[in-house]
Protein backbone atom coordinates (compact mmCIF):
# COMPACT_ATOMS: atom_id res chain seq x y z
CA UNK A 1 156.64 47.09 38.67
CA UNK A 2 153.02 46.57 39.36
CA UNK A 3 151.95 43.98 42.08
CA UNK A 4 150.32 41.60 39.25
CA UNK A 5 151.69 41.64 35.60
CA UNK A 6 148.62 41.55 33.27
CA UNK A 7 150.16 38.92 30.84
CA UNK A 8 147.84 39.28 27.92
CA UNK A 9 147.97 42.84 28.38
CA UNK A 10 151.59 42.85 27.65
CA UNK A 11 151.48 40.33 24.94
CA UNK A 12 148.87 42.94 22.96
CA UNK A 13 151.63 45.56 23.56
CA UNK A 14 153.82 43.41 21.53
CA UNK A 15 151.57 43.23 19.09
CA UNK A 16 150.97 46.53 18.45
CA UNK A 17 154.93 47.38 18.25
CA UNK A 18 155.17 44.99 15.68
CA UNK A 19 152.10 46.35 13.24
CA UNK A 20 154.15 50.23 14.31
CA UNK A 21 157.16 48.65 13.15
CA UNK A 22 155.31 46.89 10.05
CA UNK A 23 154.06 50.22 8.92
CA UNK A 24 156.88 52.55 10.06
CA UNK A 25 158.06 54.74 6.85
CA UNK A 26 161.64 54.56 5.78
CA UNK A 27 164.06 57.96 6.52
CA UNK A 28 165.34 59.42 3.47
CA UNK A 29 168.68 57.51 3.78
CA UNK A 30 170.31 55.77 1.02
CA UNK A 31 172.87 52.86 0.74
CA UNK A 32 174.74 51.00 2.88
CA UNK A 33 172.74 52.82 5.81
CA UNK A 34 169.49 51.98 3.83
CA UNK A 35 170.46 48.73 4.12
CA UNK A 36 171.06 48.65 7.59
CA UNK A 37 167.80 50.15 8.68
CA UNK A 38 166.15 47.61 6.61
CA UNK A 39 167.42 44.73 8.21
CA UNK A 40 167.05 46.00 12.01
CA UNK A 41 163.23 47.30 11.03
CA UNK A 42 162.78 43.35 10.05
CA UNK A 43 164.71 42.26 13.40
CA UNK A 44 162.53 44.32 15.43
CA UNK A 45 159.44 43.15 13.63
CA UNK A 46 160.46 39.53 13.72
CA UNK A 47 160.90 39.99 17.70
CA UNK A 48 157.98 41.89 18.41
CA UNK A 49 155.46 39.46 16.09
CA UNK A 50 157.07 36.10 17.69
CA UNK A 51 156.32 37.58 21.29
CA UNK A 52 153.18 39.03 20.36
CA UNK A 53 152.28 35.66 18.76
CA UNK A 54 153.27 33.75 22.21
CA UNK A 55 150.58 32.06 25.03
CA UNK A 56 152.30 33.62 28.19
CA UNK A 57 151.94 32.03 32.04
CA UNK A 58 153.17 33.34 34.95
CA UNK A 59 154.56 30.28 36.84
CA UNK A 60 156.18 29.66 40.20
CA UNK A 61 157.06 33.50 39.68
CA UNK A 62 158.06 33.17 35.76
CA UNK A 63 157.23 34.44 33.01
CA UNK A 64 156.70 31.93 30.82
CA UNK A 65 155.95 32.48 26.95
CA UNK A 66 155.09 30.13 24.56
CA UNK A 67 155.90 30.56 20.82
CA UNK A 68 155.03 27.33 18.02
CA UNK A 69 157.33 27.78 15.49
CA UNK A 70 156.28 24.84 13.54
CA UNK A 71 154.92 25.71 10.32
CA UNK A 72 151.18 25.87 10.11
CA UNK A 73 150.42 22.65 8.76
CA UNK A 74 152.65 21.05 11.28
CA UNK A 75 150.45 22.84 14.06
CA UNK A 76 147.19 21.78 12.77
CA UNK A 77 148.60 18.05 12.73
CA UNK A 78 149.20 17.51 16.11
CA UNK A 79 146.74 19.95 17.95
């Protein structure tokens, strides 16, 4: 592990997995594995977007990340 973790830098990563997972295509599988691969592709999005969407800190030796999941108009309310 590097000396300093670039925060930011590994936020950005996140984003970017979640856009590959956003436009990943779909093997030719049908049915109940279909289904499956479906619902883990919108896991790993969901994951990937809420850390990519975080403000991350590194204190007292954490990692500390961030995520508002108020809805948008709750957000603009109190900021």
């Amino acid at each position: 592990m590097p000396e300093e973790l670039d925060v930011p830098a590994m936020i950005q990563r996140f984003r970017e997995r979640a856009q590959a997972v956003r436009n990943r295509g779909m093997p030719p599988v049908e049915g109940a594995d279909r289904r499956r691969i479906m619902q883990q592709m919108q896991l790993d999005y969901m994951d990937f977007a809420m850390v990519g969407d975080a403000a991350g800190t590194i204190e007292d030796g954490f990692l500390v990340l961030r995520v508002d999941l108020r809805p948008p108009g709750a957000r603009d309310a109190t900021e």
